[in-house]
C-alpha atoms as a PDB file:
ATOM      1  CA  UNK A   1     149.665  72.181   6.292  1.00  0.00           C
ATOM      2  CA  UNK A   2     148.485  68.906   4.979  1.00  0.00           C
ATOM      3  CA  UNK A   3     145.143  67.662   3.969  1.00  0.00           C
ATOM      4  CA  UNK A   4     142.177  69.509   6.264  1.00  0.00           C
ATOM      5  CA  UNK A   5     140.853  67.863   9.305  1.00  0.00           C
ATOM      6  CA  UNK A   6     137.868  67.332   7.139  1.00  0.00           C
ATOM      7  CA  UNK A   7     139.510  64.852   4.947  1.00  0.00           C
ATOM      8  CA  UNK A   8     141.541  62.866   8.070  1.00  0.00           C
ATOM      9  CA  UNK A   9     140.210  59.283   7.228  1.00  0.00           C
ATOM     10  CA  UNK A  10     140.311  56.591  10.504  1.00  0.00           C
ATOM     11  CA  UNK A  11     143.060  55.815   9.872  1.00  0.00           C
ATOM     12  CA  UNK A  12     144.707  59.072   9.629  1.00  0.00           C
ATOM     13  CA  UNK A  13     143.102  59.473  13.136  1.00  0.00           C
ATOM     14  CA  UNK A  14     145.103  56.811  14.254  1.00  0.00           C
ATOM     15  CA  UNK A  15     148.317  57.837  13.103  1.00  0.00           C
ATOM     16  CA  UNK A  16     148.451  61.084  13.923  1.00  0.00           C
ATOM     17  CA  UNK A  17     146.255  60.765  17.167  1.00  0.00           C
ATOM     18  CA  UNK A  18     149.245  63.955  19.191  1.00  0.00           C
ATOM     19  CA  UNK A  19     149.116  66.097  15.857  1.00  0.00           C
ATOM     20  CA  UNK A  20     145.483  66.051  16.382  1.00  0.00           C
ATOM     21  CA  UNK A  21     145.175  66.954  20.108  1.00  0.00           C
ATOM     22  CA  UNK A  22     146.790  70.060  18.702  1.00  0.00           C
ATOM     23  CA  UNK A  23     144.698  70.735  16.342  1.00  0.00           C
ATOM     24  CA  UNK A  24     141.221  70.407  18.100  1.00  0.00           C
ATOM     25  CA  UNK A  25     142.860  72.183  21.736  1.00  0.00           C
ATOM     26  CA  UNK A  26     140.525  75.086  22.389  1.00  0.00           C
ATOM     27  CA  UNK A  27     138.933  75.328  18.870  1.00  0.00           C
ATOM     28  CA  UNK A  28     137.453  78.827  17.250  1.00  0.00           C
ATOM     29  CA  UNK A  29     136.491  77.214  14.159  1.00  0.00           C
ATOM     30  CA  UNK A  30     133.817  75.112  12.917  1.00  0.00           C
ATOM     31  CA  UNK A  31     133.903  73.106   9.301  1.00  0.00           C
ATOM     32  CA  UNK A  32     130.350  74.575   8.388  1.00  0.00           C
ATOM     33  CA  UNK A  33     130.081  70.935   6.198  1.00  0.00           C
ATOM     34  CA  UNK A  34     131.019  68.196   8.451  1.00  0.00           C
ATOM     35  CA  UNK A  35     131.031  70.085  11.818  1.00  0.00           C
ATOM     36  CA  UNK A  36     134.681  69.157  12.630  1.00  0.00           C
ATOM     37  CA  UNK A  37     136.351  71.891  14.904  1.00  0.00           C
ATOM     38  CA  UNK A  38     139.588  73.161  15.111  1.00  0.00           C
ATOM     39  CA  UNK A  39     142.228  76.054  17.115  1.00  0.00           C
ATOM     40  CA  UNK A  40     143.147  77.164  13.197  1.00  0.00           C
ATOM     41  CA  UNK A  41     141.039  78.003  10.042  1.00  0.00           C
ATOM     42  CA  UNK A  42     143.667  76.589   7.813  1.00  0.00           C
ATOM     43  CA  UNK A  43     143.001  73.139   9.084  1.00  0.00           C
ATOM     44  CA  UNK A  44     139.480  72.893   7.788  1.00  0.00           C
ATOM     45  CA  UNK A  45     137.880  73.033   4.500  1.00  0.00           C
ATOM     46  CA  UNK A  46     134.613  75.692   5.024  1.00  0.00           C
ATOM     47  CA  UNK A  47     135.893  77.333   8.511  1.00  0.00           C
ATOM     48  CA  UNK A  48     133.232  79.049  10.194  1.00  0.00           C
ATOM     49  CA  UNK A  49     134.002  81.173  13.537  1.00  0.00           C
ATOM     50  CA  UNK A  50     132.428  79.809  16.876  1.00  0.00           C
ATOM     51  CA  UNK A  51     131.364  83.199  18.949  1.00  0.00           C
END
């Protein structure tokens, strides 16, 4: 993987707007830091499990 969702600038956003409709679909993780969710652990920096 690349750089964590965490780190995705605006730009980043913008480029990669499909890659990231992958990443947040149905999330079961939480970046306990920034609060950015995601379907994988490995995409954020300080996962945290949503129950």
């Amino acid at each position: 993987m690349a750089k964590s969702l965490c780190k995705w600038k605006k730009k980043d956003i913008e480029k990669q707007v499909h890659e990231l409709f992958h990443i947040v679909n149905k999330p079961r993780f939480m970046c306990k830091d920034c609060a950015r969710a995601a379907h994988d652990k490995g995409f954020l920096c300080k996962p945290i499990k949503i129950t």
